[in-house]
C-alpha atoms as a PDB file:
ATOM      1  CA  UNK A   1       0.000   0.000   0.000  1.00  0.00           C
ATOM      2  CA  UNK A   2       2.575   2.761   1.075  1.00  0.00           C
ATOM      3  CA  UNK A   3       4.301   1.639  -2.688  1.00  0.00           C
ATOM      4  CA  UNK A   4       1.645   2.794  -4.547  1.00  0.00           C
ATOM      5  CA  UNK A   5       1.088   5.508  -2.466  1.00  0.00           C
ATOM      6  CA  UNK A   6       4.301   6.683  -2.827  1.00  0.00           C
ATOM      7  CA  UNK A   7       4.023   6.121  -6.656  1.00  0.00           C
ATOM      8  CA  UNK A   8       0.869   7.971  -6.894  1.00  0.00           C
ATOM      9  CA  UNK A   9       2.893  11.142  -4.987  1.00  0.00           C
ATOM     10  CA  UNK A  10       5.427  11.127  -7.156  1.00  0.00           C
ATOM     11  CA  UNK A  11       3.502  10.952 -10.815  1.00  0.00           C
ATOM     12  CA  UNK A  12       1.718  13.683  -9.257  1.00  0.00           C
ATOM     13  CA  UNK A  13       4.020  15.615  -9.039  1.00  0.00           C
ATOM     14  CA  UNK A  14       6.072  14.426 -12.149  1.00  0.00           C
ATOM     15  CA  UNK A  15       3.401  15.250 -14.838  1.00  0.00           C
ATOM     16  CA  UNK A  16       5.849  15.838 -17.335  1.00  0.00           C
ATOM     17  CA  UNK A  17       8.471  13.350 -16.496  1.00  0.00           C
ATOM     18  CA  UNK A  18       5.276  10.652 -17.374  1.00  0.00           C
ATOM     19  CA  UNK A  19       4.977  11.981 -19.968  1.00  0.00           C
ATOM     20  CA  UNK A  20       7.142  10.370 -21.859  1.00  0.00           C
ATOM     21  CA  UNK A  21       6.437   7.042 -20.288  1.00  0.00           C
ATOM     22  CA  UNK A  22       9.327   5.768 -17.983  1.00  0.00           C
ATOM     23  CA  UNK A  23       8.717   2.410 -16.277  1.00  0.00           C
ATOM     24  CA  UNK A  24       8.559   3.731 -12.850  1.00  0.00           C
ATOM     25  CA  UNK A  25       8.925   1.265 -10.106  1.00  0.00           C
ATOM     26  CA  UNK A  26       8.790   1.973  -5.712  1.00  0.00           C
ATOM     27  CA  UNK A  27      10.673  -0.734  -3.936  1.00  0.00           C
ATOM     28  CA  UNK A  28      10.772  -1.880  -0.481  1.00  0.00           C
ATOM     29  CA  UNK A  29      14.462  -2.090   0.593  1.00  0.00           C
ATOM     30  CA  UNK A  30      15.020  -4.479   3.898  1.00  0.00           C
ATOM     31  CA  UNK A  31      18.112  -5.151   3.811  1.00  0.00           C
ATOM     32  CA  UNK A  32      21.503  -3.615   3.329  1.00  0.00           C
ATOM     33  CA  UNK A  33      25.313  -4.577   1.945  1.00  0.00           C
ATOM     34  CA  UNK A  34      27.433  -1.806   3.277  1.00  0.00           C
ATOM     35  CA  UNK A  35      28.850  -3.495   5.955  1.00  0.00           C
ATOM     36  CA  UNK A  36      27.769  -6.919   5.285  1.00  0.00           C
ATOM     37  CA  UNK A  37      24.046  -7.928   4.817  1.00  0.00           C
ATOM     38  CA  UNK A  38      21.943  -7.137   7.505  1.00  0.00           C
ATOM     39  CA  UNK A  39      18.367  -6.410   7.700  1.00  0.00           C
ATOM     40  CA  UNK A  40      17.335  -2.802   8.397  1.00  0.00           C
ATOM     41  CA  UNK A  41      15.253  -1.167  11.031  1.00  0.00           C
ATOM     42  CA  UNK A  42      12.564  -0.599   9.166  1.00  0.00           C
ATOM     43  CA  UNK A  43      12.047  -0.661   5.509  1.00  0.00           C
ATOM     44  CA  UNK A  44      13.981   2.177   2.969  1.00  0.00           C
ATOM     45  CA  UNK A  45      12.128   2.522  -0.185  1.00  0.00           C
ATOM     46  CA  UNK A  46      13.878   4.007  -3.427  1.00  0.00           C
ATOM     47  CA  UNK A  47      11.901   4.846  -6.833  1.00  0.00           C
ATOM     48  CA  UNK A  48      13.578   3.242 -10.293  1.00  0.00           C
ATOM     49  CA  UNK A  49      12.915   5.169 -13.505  1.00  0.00           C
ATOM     50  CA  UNK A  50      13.797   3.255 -16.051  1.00  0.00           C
ATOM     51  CA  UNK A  51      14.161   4.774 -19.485  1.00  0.00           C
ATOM     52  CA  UNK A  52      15.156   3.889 -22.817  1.00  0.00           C
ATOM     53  CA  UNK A  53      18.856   6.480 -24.176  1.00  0.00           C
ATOM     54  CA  UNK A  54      16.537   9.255 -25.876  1.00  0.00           C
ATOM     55  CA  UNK A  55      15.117  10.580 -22.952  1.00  0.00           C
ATOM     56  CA  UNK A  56      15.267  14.129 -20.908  1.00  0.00           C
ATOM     57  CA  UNK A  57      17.561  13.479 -17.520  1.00  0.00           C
ATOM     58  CA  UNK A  58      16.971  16.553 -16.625  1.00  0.00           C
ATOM     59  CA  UNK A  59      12.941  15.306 -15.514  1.00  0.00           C
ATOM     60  CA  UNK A  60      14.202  12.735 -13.376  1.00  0.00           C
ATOM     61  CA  UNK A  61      14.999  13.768  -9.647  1.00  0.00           C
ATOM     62  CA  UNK A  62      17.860  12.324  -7.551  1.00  0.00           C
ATOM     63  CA  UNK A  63      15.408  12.274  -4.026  1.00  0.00           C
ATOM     64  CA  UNK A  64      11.533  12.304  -3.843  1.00  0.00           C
ATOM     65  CA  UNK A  65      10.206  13.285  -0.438  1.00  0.00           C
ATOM     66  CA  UNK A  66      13.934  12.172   1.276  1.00  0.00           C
ATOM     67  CA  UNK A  67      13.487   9.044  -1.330  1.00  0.00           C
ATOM     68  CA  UNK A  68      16.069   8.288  -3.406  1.00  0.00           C
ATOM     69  CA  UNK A  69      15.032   8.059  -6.894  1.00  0.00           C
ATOM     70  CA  UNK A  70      17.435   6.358  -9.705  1.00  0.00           C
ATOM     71  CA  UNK A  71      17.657   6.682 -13.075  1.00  0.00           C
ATOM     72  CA  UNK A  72      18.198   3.644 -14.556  1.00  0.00           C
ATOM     73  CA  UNK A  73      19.010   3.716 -18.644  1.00  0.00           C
ATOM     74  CA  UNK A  74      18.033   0.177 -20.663  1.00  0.00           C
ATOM     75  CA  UNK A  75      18.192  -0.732 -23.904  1.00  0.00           C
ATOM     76  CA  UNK A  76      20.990  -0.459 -26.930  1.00  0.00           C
ATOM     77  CA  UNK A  77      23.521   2.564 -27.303  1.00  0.00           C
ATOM     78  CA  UNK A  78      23.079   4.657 -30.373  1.00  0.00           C
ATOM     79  CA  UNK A  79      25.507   3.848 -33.361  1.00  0.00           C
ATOM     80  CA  UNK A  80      27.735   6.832 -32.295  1.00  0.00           C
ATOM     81  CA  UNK A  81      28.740   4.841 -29.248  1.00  0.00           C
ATOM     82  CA  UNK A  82      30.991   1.563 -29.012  1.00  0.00           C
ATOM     83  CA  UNK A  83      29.565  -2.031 -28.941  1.00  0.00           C
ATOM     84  CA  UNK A  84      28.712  -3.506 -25.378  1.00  0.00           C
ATOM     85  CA  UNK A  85      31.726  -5.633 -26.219  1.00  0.00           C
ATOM     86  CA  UNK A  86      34.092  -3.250 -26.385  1.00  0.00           C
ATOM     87  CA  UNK A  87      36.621  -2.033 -23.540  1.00  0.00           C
ATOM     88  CA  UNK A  88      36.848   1.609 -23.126  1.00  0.00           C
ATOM     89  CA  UNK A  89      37.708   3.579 -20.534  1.00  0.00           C
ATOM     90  CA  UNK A  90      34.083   5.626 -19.650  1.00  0.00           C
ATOM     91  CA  UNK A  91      35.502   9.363 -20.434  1.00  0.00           C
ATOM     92  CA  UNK A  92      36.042   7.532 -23.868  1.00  0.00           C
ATOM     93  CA  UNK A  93      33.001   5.175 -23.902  1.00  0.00           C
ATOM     94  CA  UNK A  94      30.430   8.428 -22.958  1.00  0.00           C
ATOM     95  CA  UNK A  95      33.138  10.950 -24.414  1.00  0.00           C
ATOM     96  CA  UNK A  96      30.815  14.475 -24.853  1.00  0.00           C
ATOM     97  CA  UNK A  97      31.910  13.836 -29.099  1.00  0.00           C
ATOM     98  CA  UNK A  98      29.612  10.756 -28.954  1.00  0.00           C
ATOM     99  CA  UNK A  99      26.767  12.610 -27.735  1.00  0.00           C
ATOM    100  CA  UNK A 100      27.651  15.603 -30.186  1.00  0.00           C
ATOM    101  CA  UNK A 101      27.261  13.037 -33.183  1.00  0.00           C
ATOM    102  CA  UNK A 102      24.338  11.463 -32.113  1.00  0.00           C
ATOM    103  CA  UNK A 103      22.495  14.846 -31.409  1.00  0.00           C
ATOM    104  CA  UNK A 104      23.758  16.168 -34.765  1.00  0.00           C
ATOM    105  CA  UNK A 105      22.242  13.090 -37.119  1.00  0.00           C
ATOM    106  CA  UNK A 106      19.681  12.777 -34.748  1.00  0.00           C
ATOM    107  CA  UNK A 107      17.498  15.942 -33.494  1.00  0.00           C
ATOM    108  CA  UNK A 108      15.145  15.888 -35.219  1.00  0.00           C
ATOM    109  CA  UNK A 109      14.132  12.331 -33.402  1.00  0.00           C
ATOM    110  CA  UNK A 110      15.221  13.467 -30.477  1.00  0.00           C
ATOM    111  CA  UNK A 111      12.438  16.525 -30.869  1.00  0.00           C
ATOM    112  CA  UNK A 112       9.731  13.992 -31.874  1.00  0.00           C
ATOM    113  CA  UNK A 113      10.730  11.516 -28.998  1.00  0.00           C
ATOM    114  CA  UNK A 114      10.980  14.298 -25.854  1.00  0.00           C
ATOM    115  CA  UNK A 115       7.557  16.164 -27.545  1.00  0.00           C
ATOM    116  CA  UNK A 116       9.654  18.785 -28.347  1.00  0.00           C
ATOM    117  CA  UNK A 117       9.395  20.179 -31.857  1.00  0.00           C
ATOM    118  CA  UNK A 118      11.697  23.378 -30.823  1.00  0.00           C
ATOM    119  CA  UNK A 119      14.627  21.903 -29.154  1.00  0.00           C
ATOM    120  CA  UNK A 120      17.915  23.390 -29.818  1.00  0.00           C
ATOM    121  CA  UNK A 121      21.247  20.759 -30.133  1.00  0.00           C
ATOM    122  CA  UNK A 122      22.258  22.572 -26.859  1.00  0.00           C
ATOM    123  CA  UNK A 123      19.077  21.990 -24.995  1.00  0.00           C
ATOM    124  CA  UNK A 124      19.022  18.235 -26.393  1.00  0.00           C
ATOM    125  CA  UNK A 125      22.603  17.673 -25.176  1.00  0.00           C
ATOM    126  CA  UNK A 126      21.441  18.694 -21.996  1.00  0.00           C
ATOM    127  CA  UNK A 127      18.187  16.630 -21.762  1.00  0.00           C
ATOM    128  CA  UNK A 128      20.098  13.309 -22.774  1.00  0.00           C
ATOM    129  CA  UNK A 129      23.424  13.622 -20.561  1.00  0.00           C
ATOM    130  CA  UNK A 130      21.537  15.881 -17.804  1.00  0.00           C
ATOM    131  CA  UNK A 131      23.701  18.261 -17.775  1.00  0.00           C
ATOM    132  CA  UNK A 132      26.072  19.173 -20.707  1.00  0.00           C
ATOM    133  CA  UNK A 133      28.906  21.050 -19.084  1.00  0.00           C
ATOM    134  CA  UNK A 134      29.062  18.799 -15.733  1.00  0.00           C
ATOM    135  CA  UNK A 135      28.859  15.709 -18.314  1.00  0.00           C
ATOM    136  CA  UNK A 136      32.011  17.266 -19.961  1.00  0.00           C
ATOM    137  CA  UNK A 137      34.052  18.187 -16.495  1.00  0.00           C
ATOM    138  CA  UNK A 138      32.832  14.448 -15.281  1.00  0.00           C
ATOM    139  CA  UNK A 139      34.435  12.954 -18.609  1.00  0.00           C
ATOM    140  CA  UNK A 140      37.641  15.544 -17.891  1.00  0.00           C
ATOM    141  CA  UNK A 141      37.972  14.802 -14.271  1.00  0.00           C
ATOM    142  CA  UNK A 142      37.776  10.575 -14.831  1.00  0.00           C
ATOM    143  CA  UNK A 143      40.441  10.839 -17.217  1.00  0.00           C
ATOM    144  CA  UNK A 144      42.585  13.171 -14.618  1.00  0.00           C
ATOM    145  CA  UNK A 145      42.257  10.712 -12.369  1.00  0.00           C
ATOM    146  CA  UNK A 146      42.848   7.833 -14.801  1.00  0.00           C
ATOM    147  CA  UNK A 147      45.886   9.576 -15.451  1.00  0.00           C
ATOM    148  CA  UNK A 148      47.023  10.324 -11.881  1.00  0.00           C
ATOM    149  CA  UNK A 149      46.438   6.510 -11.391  1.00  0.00           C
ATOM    150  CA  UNK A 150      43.737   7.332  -8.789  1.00  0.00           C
ATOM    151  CA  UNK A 151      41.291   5.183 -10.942  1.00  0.00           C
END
């Protein structure tokens, strides 16, 4: 009962983020694996949002009412990105040049896809990484650490 209770809260007050039709899940966490598996006090819910690559980050929330919400991407990479099989480091496997290709060939699909007709290649790098320019400095600082040897 509190599940769908919680999902009913949270489409609420997420009209736009359904929108586009996410498969959004509550689930009952009991247990934990930080320090070993142990059940917990009482229950912890978190809220999946599953989505397929064409989709606007930006709509999905990192906490809901002090519940943590993740964003969970399925399906196949676009062309512009390398094969499941292949062994990349991730600033090179979600390099910001990847998602500059795909929104280049692709914008117009990404317009029809996110209901928006008017979307700039700016605004549609930023729906589909997030956030552009913190995409960018997280693909700049992995590779300072790779090269640091911190990672």
């Amino acid at each position: 009962m509190i599940k769908q209770q919680i999902l009913a809260a949270f489409q609420a007050a997420q009209p736009r983020l359904f929108e586009l039709n996410p498969d959004v899940s509550v689930w009952e966490i009991i247990e934990s694996s930080e320090d070993g598996w142990k059940e917990l006090e009482k229950p912890v819910y978190q809220i999946d949002v599953k989505h397929p690559f064409i989709f606007d980050l930006r709509l999905i929330p990192t906490e809901f009412n002090g519940i943590r919400v993740k964003n969970i991407w399925i399906g196949e990479f676009p062309e512009e990105f390398p094969s499941s099989n292949d062994s990349l480091p991730l600033e090179q496997w979600y390099s910001p040049e990847r998602y500059r290709k795909f929104v280049a060939r692709n914008l117009n699909l990404i317009a029809e896809t996110l209901d928006r007709p008017d979307i700039s290649d700016v605004e549609a790098l930023d729906a589909l990484t997030g956030d552009f320019r913190k995409h960018v400095e997280w693909c700049e600082s992995i590779k300072k650490s790779r090269n640091e040897g911190i990672v």
